[in-house]
Protein backbone atom coordinates (compact mmCIF):
# COMPACT_ATOMS: atom_id res chain seq x y z
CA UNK A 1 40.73 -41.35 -35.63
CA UNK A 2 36.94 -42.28 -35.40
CA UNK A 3 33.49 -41.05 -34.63
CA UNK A 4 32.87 -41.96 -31.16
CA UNK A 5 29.43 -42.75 -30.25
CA UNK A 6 27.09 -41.51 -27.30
CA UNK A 7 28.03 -41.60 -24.28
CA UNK A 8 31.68 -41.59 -24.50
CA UNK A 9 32.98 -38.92 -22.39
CA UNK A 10 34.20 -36.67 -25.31
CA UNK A 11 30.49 -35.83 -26.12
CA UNK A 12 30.04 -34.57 -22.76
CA UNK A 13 33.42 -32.33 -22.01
CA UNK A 14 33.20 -28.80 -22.05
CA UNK A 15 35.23 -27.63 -25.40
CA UNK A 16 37.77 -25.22 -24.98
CA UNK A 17 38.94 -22.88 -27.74
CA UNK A 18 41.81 -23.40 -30.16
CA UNK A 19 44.89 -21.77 -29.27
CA UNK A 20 47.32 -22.60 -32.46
CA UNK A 21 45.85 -23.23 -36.41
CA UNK A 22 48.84 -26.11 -37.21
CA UNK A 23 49.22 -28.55 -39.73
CA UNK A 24 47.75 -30.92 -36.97
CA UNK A 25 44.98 -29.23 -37.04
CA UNK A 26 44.64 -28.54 -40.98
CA UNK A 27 45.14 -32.60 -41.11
CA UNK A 28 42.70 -33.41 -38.78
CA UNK A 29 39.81 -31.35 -40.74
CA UNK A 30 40.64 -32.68 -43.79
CA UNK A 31 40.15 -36.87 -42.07
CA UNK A 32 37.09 -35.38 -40.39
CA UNK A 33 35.64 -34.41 -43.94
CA UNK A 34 36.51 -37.58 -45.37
CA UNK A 35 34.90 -39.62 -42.47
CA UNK A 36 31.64 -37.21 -42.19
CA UNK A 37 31.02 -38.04 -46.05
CA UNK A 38 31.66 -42.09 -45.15
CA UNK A 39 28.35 -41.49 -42.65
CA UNK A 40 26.56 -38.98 -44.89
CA UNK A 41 26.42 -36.12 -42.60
CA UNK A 42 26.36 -32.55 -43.53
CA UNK A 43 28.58 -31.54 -40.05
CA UNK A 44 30.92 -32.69 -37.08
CA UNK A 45 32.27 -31.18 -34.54
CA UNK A 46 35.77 -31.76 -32.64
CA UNK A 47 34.33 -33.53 -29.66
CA UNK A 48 32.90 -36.25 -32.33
CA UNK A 49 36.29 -37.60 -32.69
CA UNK A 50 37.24 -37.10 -29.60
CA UNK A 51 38.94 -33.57 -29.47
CA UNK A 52 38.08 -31.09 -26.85
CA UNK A 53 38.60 -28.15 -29.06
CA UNK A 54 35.63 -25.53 -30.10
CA UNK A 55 35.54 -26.01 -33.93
CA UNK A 56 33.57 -27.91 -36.34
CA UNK A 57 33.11 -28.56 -40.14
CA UNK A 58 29.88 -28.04 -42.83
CA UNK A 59 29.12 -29.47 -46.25
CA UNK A 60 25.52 -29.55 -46.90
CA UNK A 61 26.45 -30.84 -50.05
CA UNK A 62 27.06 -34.38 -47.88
CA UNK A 63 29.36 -34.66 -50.93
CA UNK A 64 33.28 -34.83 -51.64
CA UNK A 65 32.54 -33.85 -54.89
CA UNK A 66 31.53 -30.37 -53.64
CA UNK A 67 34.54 -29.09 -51.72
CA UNK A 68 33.33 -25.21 -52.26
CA UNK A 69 30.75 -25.88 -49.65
CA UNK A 70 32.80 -27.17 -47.04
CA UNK A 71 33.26 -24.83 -44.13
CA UNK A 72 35.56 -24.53 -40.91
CA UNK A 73 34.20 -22.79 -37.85
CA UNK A 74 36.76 -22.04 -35.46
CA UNK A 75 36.11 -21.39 -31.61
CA UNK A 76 32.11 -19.81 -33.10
CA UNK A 77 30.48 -17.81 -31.05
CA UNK A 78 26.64 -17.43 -31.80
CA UNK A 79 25.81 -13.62 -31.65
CA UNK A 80 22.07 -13.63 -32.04
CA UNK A 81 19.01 -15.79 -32.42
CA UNK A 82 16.01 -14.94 -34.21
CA UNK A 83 12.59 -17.17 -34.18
CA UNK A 84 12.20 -20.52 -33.72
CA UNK A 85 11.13 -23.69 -35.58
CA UNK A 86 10.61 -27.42 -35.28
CA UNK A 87 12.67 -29.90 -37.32
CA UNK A 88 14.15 -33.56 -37.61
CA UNK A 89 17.75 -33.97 -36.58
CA UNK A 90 20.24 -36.83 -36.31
CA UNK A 91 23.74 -37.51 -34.85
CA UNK A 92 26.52 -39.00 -36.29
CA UNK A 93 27.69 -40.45 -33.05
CA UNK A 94 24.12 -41.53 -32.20
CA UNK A 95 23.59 -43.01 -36.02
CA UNK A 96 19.94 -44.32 -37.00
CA UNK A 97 18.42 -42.33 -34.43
CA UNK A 98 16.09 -39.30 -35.03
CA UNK A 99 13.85 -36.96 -33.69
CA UNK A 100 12.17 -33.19 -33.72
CA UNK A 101 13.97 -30.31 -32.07
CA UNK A 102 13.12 -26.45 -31.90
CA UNK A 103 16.25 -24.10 -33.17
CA UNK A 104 16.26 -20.52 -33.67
CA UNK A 105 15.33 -19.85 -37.13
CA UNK A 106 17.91 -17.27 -37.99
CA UNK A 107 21.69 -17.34 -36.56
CA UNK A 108 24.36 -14.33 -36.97
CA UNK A 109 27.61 -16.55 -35.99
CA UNK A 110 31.44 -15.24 -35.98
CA UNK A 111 33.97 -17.70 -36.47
CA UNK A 112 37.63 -18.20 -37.88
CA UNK A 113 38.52 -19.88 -40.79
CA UNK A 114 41.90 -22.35 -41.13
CA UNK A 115 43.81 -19.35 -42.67
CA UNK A 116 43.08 -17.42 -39.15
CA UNK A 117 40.81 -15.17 -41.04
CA UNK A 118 37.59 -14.36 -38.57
CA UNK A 119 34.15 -14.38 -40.73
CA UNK A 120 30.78 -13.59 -39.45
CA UNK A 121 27.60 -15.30 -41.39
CA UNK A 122 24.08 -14.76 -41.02
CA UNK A 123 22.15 -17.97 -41.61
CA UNK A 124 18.85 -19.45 -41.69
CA UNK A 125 16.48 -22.66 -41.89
CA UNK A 126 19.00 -25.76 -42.13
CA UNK A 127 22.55 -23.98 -42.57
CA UNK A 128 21.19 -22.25 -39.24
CA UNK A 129 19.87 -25.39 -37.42
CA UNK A 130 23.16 -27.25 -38.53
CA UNK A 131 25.49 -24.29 -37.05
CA UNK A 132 23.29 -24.55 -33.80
CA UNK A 133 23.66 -28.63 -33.72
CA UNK A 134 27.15 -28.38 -34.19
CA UNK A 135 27.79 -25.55 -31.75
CA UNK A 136 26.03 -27.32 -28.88
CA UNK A 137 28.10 -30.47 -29.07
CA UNK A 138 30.67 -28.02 -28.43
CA UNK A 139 29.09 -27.34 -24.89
CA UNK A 140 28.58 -30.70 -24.23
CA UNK A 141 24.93 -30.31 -25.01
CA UNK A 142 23.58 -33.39 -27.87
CA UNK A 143 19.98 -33.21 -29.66
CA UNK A 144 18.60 -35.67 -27.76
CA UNK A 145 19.20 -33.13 -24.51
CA UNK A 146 17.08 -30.66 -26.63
CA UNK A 147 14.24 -32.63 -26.91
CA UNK A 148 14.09 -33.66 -23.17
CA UNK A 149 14.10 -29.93 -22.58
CA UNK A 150 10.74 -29.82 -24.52
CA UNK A 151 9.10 -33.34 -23.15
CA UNK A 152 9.58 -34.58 -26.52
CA UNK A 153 12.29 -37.51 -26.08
CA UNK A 154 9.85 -40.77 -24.60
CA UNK A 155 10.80 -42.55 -27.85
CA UNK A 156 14.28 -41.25 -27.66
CA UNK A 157 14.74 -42.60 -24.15
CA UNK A 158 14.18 -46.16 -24.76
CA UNK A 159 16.65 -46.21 -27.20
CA UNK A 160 19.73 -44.26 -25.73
CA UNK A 161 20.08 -47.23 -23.07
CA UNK A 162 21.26 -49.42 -26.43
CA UNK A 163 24.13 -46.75 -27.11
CA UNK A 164 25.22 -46.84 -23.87
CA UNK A 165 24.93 -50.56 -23.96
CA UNK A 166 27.04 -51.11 -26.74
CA UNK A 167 29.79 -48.58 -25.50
CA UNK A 168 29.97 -50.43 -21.95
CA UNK A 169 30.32 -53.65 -24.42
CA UNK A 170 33.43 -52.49 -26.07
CA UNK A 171 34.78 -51.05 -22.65
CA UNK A 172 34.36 -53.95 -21.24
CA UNK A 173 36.42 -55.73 -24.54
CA UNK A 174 39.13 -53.20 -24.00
CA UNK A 175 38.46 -51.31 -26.87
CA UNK A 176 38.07 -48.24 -24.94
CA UNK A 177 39.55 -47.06 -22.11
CA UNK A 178 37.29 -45.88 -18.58
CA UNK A 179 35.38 -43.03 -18.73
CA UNK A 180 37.87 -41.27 -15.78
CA UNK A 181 40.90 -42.15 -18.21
CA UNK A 182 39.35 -40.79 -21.18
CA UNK A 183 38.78 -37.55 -19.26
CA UNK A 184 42.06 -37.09 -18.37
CA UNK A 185 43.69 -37.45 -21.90
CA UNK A 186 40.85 -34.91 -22.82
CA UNK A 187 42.30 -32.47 -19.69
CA UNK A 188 45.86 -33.00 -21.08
CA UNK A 189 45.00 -32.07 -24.81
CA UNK A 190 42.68 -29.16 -23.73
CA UNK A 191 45.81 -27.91 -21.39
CA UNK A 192 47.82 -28.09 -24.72
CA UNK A 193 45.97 -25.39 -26.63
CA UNK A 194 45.95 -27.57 -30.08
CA UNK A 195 45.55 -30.69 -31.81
CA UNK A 196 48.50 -33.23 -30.74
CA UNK A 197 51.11 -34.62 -33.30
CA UNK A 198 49.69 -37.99 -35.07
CA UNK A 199 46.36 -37.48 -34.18
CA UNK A 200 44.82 -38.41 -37.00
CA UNK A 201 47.08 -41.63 -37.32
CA UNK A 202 45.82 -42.96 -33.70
CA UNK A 203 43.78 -46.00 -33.78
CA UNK A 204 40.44 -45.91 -32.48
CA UNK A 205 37.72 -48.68 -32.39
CA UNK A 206 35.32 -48.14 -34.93
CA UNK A 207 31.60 -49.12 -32.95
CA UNK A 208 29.29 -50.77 -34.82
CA UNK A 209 25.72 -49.19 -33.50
CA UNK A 210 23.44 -50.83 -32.24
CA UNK A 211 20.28 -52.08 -33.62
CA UNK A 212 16.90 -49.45 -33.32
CA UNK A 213 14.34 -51.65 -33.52
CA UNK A 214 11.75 -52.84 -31.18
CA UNK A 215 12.41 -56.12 -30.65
């Protein structure tokens, strides 16, 4: 189990919720933990490693060291939005790249924990824009979609072409398989309701991104 990297297919499929909280799943939140704090981020959703289930994970902390600030949000639903404000965001499966997006400043969101247990939260400023983030890969829907919503992604579009570069690269390689076969193991789990068996344990081609620069 990896971060996958824009555009693999995964980032793009429509999340469906969880039907069964299993050790699968309780093992596969723990890996995703350890391998959001290996890239620094503060959140990851399912779809980042390739899952097409609606939950995701939050440490703001970044830090392994600070496990009473990790969170589980399964299959959120955001209940209401409240203002709005501009700020930098990032992507761990675009790495390196960044860029200004409006959020709602103020979230209510209901969730479920891993015990089951449903929890609602009322957040603002970055535990709000980090709940929104996470919640829109969920949909399909990355940052970078925001900002070409709000003519703000010129930069942004000259680099996205190197992602998608670097992904055909390693298809190409046989590292990954085609975008219609990808699909259709992401059909199959989603018909399954849950996280399969050995998940975690499946090998997946760790990308190296590519380089951001001008030249």
């Amino acid at each position: 189990m990896e971060i996958i990297h824009f555009p693999h297919p995964a980032l793009r499929f429509q999340s469906v919720d969880v039907q069964r909280i299993d050790s699968s799943l309780r093992k596969t939140i723990q890996r995703m933990f350890e391998l959001m704090y290996e890239a620094n981020g503060i959140g990851l959703a399912a779809n980042q490693v390739g899952l097409p289930f609606r939950f995701f994970i939050v440490n703001l902390a970044a830090r392994p060291d600070e496990p009473d600030e990790e969170l589980v949000f399964i299959n959120p639903v955001i209940r209401k939005r409240r203002g709005n404000v501009v700020g930098e965001e990032g992507c761990l499966s675009l790495p390196g790249l960044f860029g200004d997006v409006t959020r709602s400043e103020q979230v209510t969101i209901e969730a479920f924990d891993l015990s089951g247990q449903g929890f609602t939260m009322d957040l603002s400023e970055l535990p709000a824009r980090v709940v929104q983030h996470e919640s829109d890969h969920l949909d399909g829907v990355m940052f970078t979609d925001r900002m070409r919503e709000e003519a703000n992604s010129e930069e942004v579009d000259l680099i996205l072409p190197k992602f998608e570069s670097n992904f055909r690269d390693a298809q190409q390689a046989g590292h990954f398989r085609t975008d219609q076969e990808l699909e259709e193991s992401l059909k199959e789990m989603a018909a399954s309701g849950g996280v399969p068996a050995g998940f975690v344990e499946t090998s997946v081609y760790r990308l190296t991104p590519p380089k951001l620069d001008s030249e």
